[in-house]
PDB file of N, CA and C in Angstrom:
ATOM      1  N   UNK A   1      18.709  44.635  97.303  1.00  0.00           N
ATOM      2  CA  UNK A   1      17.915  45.826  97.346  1.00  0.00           C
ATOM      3  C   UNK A   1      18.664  47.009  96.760  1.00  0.00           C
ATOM      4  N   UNK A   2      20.011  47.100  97.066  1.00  0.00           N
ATOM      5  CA  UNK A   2      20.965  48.034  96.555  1.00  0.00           C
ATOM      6  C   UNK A   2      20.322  48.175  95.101  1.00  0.00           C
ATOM      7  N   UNK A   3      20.631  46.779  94.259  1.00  0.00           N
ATOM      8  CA  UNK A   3      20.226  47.050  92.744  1.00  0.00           C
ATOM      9  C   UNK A   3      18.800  47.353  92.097  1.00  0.00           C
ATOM     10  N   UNK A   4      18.208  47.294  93.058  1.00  0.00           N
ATOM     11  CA  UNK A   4      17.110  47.689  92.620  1.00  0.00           C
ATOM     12  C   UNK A   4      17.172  49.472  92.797  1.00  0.00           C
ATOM     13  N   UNK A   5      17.510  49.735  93.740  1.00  0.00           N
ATOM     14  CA  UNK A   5      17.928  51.348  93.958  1.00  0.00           C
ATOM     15  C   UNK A   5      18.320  51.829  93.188  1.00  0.00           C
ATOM     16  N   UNK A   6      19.264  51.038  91.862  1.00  0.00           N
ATOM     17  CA  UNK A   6      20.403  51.742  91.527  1.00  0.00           C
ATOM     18  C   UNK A   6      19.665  51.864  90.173  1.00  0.00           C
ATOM     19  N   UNK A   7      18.696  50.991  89.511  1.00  0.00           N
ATOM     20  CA  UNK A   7      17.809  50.697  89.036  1.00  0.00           C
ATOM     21  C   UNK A   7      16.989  52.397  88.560  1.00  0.00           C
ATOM     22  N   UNK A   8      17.350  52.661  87.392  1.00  0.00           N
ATOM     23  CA  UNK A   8      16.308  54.144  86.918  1.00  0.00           C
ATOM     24  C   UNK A   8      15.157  53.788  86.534  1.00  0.00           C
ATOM     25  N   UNK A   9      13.870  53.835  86.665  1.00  0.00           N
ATOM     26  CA  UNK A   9      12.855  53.540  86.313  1.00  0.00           C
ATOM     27  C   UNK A   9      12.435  54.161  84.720  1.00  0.00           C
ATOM     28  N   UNK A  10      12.906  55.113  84.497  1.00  0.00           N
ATOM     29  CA  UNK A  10      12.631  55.266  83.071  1.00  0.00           C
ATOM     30  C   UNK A  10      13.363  54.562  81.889  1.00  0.00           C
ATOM     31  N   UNK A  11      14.707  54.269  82.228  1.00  0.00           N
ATOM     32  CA  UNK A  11      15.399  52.643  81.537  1.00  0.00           C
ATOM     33  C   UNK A  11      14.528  51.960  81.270  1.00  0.00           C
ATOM     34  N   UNK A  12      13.650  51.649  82.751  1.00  0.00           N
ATOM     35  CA  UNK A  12      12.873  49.979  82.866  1.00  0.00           C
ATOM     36  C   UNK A  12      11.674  49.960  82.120  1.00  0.00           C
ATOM     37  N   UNK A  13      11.100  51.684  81.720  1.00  0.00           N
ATOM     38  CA  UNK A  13      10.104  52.154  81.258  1.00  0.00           C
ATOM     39  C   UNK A  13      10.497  51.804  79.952  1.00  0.00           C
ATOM     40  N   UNK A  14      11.388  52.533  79.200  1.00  0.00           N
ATOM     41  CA  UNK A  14      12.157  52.984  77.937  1.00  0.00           C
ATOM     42  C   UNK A  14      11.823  51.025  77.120  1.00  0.00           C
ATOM     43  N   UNK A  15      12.807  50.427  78.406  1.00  0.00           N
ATOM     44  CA  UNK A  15      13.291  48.803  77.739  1.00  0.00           C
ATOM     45  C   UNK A  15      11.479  47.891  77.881  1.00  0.00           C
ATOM     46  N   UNK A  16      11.235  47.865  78.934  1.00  0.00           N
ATOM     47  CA  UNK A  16       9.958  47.479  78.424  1.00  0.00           C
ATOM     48  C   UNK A  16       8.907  48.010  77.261  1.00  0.00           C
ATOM     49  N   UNK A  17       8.996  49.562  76.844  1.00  0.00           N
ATOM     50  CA  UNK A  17       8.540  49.874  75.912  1.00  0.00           C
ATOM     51  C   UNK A  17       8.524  49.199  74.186  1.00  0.00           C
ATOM     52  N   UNK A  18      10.422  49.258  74.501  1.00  0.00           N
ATOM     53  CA  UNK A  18      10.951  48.440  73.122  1.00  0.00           C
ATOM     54  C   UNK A  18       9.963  46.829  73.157  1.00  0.00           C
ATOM     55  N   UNK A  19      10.754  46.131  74.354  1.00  0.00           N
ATOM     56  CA  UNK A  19       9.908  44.702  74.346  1.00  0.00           C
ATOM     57  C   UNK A  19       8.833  44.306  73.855  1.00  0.00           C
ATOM     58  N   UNK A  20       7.919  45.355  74.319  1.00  0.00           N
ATOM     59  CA  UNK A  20       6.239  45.153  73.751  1.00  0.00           C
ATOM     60  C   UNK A  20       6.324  45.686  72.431  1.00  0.00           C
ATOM     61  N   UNK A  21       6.852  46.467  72.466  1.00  0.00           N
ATOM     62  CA  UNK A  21       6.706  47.469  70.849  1.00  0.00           C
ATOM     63  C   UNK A  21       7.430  45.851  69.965  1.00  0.00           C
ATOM     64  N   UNK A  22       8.750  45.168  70.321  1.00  0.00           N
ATOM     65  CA  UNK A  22       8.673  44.035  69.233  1.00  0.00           C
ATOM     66  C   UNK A  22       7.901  42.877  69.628  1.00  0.00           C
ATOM     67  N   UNK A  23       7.438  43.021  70.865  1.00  0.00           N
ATOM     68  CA  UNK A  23       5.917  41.664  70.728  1.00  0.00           C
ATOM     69  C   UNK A  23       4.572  42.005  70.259  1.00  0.00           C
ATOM     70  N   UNK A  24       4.341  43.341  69.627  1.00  0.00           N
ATOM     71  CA  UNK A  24       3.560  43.988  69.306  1.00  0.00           C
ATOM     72  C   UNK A  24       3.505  43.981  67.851  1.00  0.00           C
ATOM     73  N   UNK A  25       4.863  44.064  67.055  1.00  0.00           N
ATOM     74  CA  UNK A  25       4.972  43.990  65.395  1.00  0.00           C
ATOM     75  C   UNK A  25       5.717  42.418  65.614  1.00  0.00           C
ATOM     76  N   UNK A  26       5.955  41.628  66.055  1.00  0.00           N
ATOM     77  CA  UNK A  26       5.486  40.677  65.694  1.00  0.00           C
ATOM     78  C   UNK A  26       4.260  39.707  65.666  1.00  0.00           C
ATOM     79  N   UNK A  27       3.571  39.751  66.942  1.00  0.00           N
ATOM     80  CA  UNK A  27       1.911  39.920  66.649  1.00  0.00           C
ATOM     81  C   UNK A  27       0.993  40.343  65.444  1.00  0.00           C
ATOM     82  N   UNK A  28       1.560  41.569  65.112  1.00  0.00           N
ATOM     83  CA  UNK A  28       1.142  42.516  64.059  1.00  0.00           C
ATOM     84  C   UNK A  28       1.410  41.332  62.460  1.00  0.00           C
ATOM     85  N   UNK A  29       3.022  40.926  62.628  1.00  0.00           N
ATOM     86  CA  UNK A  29       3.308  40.193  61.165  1.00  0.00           C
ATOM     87  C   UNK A  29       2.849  38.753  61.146  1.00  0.00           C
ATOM     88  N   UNK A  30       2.765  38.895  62.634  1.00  0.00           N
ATOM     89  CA  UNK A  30       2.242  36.996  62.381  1.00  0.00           C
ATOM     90  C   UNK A  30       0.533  37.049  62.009  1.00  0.00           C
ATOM     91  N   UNK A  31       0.130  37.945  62.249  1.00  0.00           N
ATOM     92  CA  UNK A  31      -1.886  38.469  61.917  1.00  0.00           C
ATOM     93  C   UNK A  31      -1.653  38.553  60.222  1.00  0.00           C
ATOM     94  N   UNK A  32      -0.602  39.533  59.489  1.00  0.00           N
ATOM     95  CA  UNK A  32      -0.630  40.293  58.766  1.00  0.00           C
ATOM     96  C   UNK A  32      -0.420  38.715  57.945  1.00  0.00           C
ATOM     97  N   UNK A  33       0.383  38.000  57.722  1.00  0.00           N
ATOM     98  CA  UNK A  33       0.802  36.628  57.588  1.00  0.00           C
ATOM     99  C   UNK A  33      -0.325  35.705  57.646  1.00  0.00           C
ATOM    100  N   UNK A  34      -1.371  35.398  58.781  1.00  0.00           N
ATOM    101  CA  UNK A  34      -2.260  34.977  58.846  1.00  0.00           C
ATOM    102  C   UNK A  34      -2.988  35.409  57.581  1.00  0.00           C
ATOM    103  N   UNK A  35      -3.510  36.371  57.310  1.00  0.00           N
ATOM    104  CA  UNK A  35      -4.377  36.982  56.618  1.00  0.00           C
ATOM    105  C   UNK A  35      -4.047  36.714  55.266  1.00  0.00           C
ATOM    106  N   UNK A  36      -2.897  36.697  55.224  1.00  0.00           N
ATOM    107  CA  UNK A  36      -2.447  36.837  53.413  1.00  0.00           C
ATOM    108  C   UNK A  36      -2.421  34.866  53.634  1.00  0.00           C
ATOM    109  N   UNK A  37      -2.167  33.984  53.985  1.00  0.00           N
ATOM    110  CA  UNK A  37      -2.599  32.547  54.131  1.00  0.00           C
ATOM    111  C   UNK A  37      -3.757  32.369  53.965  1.00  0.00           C
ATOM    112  N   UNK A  38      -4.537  33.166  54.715  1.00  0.00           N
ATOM    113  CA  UNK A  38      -6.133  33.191  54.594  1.00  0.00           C
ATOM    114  C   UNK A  38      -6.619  33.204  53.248  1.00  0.00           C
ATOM    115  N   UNK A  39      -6.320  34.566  53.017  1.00  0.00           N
ATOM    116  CA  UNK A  39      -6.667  35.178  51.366  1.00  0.00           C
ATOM    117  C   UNK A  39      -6.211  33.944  50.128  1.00  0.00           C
ATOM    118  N   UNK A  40      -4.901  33.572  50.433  1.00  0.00           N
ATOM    119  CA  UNK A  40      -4.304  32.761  49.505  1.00  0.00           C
ATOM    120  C   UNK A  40      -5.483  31.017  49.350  1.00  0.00           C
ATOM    121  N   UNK A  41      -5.943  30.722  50.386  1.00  0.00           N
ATOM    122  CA  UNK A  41      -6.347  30.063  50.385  1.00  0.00           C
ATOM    123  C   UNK A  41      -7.853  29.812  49.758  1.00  0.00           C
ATOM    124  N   UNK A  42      -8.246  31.353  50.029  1.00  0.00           N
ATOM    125  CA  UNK A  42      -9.114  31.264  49.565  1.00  0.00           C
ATOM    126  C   UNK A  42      -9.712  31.604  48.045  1.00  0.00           C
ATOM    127  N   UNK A  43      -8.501  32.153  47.673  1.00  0.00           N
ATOM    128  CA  UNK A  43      -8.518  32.161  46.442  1.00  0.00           C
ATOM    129  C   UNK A  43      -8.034  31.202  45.280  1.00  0.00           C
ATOM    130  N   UNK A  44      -7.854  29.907  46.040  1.00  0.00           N
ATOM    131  CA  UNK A  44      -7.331  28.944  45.712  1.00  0.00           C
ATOM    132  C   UNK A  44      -8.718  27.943  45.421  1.00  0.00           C
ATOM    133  N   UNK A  45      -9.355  28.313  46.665  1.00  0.00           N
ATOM    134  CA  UNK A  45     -10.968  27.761  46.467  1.00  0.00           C
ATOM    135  C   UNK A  45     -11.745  28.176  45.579  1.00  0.00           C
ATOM    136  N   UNK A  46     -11.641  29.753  45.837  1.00  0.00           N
ATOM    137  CA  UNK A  46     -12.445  29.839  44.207  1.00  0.00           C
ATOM    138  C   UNK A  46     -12.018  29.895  43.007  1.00  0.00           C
ATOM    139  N   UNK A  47     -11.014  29.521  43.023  1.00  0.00           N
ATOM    140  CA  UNK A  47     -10.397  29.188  41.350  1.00  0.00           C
ATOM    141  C   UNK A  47     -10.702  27.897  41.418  1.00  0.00           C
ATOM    142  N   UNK A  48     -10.945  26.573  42.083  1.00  0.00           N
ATOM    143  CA  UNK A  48     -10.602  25.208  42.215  1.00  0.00           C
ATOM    144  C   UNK A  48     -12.487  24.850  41.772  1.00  0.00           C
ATOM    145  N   UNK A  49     -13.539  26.082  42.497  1.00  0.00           N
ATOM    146  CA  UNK A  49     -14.935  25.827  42.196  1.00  0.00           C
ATOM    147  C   UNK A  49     -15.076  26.498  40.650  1.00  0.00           C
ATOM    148  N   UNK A  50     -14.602  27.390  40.005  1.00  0.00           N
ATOM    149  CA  UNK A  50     -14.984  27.815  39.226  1.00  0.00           C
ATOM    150  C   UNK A  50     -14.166  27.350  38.388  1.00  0.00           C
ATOM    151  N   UNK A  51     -13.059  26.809  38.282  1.00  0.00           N
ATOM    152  CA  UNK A  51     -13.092  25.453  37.560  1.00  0.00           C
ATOM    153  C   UNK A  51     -13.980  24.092  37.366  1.00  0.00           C
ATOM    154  N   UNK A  52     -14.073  24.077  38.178  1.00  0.00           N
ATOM    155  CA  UNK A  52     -15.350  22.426  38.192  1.00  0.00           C
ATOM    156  C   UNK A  52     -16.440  23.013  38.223  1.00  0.00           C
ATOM    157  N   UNK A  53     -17.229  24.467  38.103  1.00  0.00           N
ATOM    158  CA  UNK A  53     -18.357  24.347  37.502  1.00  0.00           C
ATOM    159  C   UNK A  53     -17.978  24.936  35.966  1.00  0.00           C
ATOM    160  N   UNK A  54     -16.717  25.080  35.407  1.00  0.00           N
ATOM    161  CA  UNK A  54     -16.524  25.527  34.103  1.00  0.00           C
ATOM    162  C   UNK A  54     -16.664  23.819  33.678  1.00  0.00           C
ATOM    163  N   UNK A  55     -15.842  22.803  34.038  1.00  0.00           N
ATOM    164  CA  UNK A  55     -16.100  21.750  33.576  1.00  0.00           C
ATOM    165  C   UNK A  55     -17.585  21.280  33.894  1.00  0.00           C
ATOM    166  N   UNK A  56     -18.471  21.568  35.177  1.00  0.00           N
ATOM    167  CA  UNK A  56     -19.815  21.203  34.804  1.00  0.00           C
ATOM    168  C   UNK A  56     -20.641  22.249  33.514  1.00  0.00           C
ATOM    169  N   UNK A  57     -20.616  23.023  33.525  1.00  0.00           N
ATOM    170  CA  UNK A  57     -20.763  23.930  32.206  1.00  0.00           C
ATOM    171  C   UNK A  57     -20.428  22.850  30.678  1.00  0.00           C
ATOM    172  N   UNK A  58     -18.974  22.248  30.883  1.00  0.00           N
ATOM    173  CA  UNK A  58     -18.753  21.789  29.597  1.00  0.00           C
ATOM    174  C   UNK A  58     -19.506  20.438  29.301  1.00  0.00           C
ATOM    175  N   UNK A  59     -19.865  19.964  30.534  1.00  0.00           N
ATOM    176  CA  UNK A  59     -20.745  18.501  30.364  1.00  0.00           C
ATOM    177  C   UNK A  59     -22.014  18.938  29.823  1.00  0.00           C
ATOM    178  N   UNK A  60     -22.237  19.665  30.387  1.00  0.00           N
ATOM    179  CA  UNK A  60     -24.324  19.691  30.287  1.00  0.00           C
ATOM    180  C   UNK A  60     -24.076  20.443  28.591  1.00  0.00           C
ATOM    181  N   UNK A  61     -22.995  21.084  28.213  1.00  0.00           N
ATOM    182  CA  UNK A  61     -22.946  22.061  27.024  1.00  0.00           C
ATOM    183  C   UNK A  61     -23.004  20.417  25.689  1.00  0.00           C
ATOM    184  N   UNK A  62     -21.776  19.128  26.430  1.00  0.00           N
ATOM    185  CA  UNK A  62     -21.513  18.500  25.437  1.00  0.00           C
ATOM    186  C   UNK A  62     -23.171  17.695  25.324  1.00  0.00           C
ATOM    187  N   UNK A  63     -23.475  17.303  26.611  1.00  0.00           N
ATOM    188  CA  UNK A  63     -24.729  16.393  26.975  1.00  0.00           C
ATOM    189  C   UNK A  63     -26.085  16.611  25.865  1.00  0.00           C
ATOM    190  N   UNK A  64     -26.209  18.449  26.191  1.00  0.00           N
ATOM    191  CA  UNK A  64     -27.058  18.649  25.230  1.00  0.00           C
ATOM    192  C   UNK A  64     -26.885  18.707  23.937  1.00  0.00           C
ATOM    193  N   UNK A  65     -25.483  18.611  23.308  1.00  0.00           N
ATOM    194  CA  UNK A  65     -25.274  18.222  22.098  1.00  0.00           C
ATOM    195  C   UNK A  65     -25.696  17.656  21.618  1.00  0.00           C
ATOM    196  N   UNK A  66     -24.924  16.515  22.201  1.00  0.00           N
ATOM    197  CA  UNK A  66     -25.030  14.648  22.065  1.00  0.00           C
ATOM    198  C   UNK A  66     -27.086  14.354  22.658  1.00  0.00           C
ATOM    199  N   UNK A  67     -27.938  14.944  23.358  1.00  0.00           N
ATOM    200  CA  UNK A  67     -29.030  15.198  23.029  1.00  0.00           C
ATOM    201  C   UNK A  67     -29.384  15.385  21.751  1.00  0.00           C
ATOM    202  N   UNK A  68     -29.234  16.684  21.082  1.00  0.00           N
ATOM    203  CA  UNK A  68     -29.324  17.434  20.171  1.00  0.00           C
ATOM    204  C   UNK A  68     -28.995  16.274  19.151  1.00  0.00           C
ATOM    205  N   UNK A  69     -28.277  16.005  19.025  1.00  0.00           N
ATOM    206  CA  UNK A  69     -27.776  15.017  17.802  1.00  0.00           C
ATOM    207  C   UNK A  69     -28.573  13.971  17.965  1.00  0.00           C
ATOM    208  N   UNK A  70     -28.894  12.960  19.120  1.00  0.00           N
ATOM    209  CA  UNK A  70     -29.478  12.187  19.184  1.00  0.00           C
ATOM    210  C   UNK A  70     -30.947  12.594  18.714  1.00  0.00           C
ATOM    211  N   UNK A  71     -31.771  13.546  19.001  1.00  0.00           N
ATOM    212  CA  UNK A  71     -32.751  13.649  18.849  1.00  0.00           C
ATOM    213  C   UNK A  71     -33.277  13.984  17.155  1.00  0.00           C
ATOM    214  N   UNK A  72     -31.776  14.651  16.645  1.00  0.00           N
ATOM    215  CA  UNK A  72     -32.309  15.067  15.528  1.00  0.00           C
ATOM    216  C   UNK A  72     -32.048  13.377  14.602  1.00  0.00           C
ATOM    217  N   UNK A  73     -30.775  12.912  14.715  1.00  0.00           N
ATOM    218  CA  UNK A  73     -30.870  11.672  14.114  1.00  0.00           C
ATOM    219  C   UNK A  73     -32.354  10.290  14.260  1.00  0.00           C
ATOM    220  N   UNK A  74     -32.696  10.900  15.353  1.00  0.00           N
ATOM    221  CA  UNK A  74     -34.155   9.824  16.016  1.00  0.00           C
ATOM    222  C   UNK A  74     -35.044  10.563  15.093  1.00  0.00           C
ATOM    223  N   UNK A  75     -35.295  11.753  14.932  1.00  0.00           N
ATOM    224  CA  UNK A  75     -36.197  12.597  14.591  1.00  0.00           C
ATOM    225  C   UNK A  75     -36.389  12.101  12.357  1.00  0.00           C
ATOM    226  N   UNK A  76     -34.767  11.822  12.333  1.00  0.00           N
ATOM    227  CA  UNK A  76     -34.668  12.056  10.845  1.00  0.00           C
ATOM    228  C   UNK A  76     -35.230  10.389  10.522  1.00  0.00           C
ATOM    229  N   UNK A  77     -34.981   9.416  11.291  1.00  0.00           N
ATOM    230  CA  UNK A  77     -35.005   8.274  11.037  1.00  0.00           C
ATOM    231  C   UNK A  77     -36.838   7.814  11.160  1.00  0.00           C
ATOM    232  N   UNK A  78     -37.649   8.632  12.245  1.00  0.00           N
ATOM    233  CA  UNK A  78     -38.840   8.226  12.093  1.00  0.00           C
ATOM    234  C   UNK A  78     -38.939   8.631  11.074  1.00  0.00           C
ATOM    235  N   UNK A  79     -39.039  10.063  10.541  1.00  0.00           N
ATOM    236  CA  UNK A  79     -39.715  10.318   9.764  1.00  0.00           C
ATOM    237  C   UNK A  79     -39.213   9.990   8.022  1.00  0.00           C
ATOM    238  N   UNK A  80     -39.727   9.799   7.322  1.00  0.00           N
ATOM    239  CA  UNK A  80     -39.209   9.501   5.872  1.00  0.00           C
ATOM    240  C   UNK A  80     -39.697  10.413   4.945  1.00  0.00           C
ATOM    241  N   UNK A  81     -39.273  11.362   5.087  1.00  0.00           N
ATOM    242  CA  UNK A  81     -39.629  13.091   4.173  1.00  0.00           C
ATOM    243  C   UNK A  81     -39.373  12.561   2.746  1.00  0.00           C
ATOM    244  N   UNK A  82     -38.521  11.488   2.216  1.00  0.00           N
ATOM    245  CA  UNK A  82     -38.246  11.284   0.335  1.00  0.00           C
ATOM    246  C   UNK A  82     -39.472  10.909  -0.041  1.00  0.00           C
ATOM    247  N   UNK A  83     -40.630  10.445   0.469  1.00  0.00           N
ATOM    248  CA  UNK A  83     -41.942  10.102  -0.375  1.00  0.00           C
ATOM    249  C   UNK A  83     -42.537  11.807  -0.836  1.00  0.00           C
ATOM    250  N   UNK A  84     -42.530  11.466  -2.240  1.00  0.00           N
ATOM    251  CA  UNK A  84     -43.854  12.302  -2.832  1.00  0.00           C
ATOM    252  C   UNK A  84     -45.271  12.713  -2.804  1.00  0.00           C
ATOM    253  N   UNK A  85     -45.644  11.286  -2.622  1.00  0.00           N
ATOM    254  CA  UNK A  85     -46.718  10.863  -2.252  1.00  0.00           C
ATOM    255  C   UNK A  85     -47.702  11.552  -0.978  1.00  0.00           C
ATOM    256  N   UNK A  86     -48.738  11.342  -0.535  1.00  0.00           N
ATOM    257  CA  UNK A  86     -49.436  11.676   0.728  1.00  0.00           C
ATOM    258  C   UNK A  86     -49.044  10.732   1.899  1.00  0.00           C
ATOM    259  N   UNK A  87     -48.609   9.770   1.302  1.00  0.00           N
ATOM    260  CA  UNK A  87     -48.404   8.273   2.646  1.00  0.00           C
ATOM    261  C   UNK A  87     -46.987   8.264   3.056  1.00  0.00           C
ATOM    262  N   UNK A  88     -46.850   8.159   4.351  1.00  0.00           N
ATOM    263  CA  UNK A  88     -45.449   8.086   5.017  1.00  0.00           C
ATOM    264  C   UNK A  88     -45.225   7.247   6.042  1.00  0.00           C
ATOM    265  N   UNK A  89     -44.004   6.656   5.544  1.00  0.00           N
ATOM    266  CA  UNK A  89     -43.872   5.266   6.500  1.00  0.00           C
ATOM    267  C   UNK A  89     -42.995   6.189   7.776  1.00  0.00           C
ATOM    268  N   UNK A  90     -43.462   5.463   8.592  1.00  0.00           N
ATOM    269  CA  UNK A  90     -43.168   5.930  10.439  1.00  0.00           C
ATOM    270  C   UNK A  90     -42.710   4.315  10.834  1.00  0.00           C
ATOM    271  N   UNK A  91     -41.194   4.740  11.053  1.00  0.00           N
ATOM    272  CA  UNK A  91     -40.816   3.951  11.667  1.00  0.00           C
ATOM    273  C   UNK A  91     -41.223   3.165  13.270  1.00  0.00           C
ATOM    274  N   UNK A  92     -41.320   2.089  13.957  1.00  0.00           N
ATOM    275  CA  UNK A  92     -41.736   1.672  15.169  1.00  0.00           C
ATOM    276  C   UNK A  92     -40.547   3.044  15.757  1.00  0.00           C
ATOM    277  N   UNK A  93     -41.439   3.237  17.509  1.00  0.00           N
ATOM    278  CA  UNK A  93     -40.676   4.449  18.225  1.00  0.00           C
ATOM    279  C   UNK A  93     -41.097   4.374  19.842  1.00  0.00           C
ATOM    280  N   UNK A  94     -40.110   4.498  20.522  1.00  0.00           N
ATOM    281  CA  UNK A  94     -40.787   4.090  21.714  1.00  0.00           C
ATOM    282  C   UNK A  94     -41.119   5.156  22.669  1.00  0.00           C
ATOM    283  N   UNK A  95     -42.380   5.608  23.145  1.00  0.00           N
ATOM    284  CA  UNK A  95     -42.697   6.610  23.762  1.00  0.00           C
ATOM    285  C   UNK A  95     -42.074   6.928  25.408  1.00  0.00           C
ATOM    286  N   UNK A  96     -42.279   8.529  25.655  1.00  0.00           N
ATOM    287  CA  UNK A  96     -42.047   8.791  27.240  1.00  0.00           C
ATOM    288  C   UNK A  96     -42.393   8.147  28.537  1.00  0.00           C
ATOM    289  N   UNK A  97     -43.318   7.344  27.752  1.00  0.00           N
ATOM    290  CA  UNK A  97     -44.310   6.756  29.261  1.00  0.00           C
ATOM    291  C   UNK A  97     -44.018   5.121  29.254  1.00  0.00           C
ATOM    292  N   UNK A  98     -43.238   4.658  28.234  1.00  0.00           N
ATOM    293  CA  UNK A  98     -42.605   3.437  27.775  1.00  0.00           C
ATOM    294  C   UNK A  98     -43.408   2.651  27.215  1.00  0.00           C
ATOM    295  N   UNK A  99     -44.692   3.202  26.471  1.00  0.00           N
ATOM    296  CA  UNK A  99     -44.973   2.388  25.328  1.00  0.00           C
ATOM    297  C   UNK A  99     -44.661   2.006  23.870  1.00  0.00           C
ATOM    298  N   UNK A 100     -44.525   1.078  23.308  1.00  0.00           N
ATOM    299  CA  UNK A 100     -44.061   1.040  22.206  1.00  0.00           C
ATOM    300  C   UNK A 100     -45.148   1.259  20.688  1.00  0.00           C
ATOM    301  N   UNK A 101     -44.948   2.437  19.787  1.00  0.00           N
ATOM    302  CA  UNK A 101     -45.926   2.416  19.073  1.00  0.00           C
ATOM    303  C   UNK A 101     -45.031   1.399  18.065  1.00  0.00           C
ATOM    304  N   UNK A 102     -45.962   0.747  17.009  1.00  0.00           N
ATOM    305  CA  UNK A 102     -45.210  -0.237  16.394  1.00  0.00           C
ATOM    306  C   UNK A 102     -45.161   0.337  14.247  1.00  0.00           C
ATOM    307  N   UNK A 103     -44.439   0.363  14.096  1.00  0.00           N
ATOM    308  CA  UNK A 103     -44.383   0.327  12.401  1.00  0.00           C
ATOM    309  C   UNK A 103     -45.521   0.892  12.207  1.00  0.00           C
ATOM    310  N   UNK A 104     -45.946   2.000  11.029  1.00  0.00           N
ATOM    311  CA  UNK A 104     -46.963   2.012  10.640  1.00  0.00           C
ATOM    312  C   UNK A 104     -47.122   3.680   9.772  1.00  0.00           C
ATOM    313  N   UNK A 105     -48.409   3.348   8.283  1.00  0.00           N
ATOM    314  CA  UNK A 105     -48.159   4.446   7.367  1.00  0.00           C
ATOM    315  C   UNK A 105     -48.941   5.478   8.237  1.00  0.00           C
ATOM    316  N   UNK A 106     -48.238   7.318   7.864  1.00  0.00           N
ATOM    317  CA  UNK A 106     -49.576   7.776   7.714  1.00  0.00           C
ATOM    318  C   UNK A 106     -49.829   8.561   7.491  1.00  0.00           C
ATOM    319  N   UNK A 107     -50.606   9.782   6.553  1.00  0.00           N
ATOM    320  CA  UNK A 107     -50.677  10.496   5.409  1.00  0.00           C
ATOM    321  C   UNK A 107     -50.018  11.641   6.292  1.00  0.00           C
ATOM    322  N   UNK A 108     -49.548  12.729   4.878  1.00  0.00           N
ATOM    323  CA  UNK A 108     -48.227  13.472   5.519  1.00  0.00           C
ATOM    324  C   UNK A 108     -49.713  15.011   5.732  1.00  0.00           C
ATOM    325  N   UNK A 109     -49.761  15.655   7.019  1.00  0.00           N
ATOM    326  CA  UNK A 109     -50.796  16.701   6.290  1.00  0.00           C
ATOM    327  C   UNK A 109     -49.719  18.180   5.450  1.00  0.00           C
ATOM    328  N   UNK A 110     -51.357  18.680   4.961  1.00  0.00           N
ATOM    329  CA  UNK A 110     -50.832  19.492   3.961  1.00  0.00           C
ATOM    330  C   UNK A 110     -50.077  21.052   4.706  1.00  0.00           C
TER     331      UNK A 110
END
């Protein structure tokens, strides 16, 4: 009991003050820490999505190419534009609905 007597209460005030004050900024750096982990992470995500929709971007960009090409090479092969003539051979071609039209002439209009 003596030491508790001997004991100044504004010490006990003073030293508990410090205590909390460093469980307080470390709280503070371990949040502050949290946050920048947070951030980091998440900016890790959106660089990681906006990469893979830059590469979905580059598929559908090549897709419709390779469309594009396909269609115009399909396009050049029915048709046979070197006749002079009114009559044009049409290659066989197979339609959307999966019928097949077969070989056949037929006048070019004017």
């Amino acid at each position: 009991m003596e030491k508790l007597a001997e004991i100044d209460p504004e010490i006990v005030k003073n030293q508990l003050g410090e205590i909390l004050q460093k469980i307080f900024q470390k709280d503070k750096e371990a949040y502050l820490k949290l946050q920048y982990l947070r951030e980091e992470r998440l900016q890790k995500e959106r660089a990681e999505r906006l990469r893979i929709e830059g590469l979905r971007e580059e598929r559908l960009q090549q897709k419709s190419i390779g469309n594009y090409q396909a269609n115009n090479q399909q396009s050049q092969s029915v048709w046979n534009w070197g006749n002079n003539d009114q009559e044009i051979n049409v290659k066989g071609y197979k339609r959307k609905d999966g019928t097949y039209v077969k070989h056949h002439k037929r006048h070019r209009s004017q």
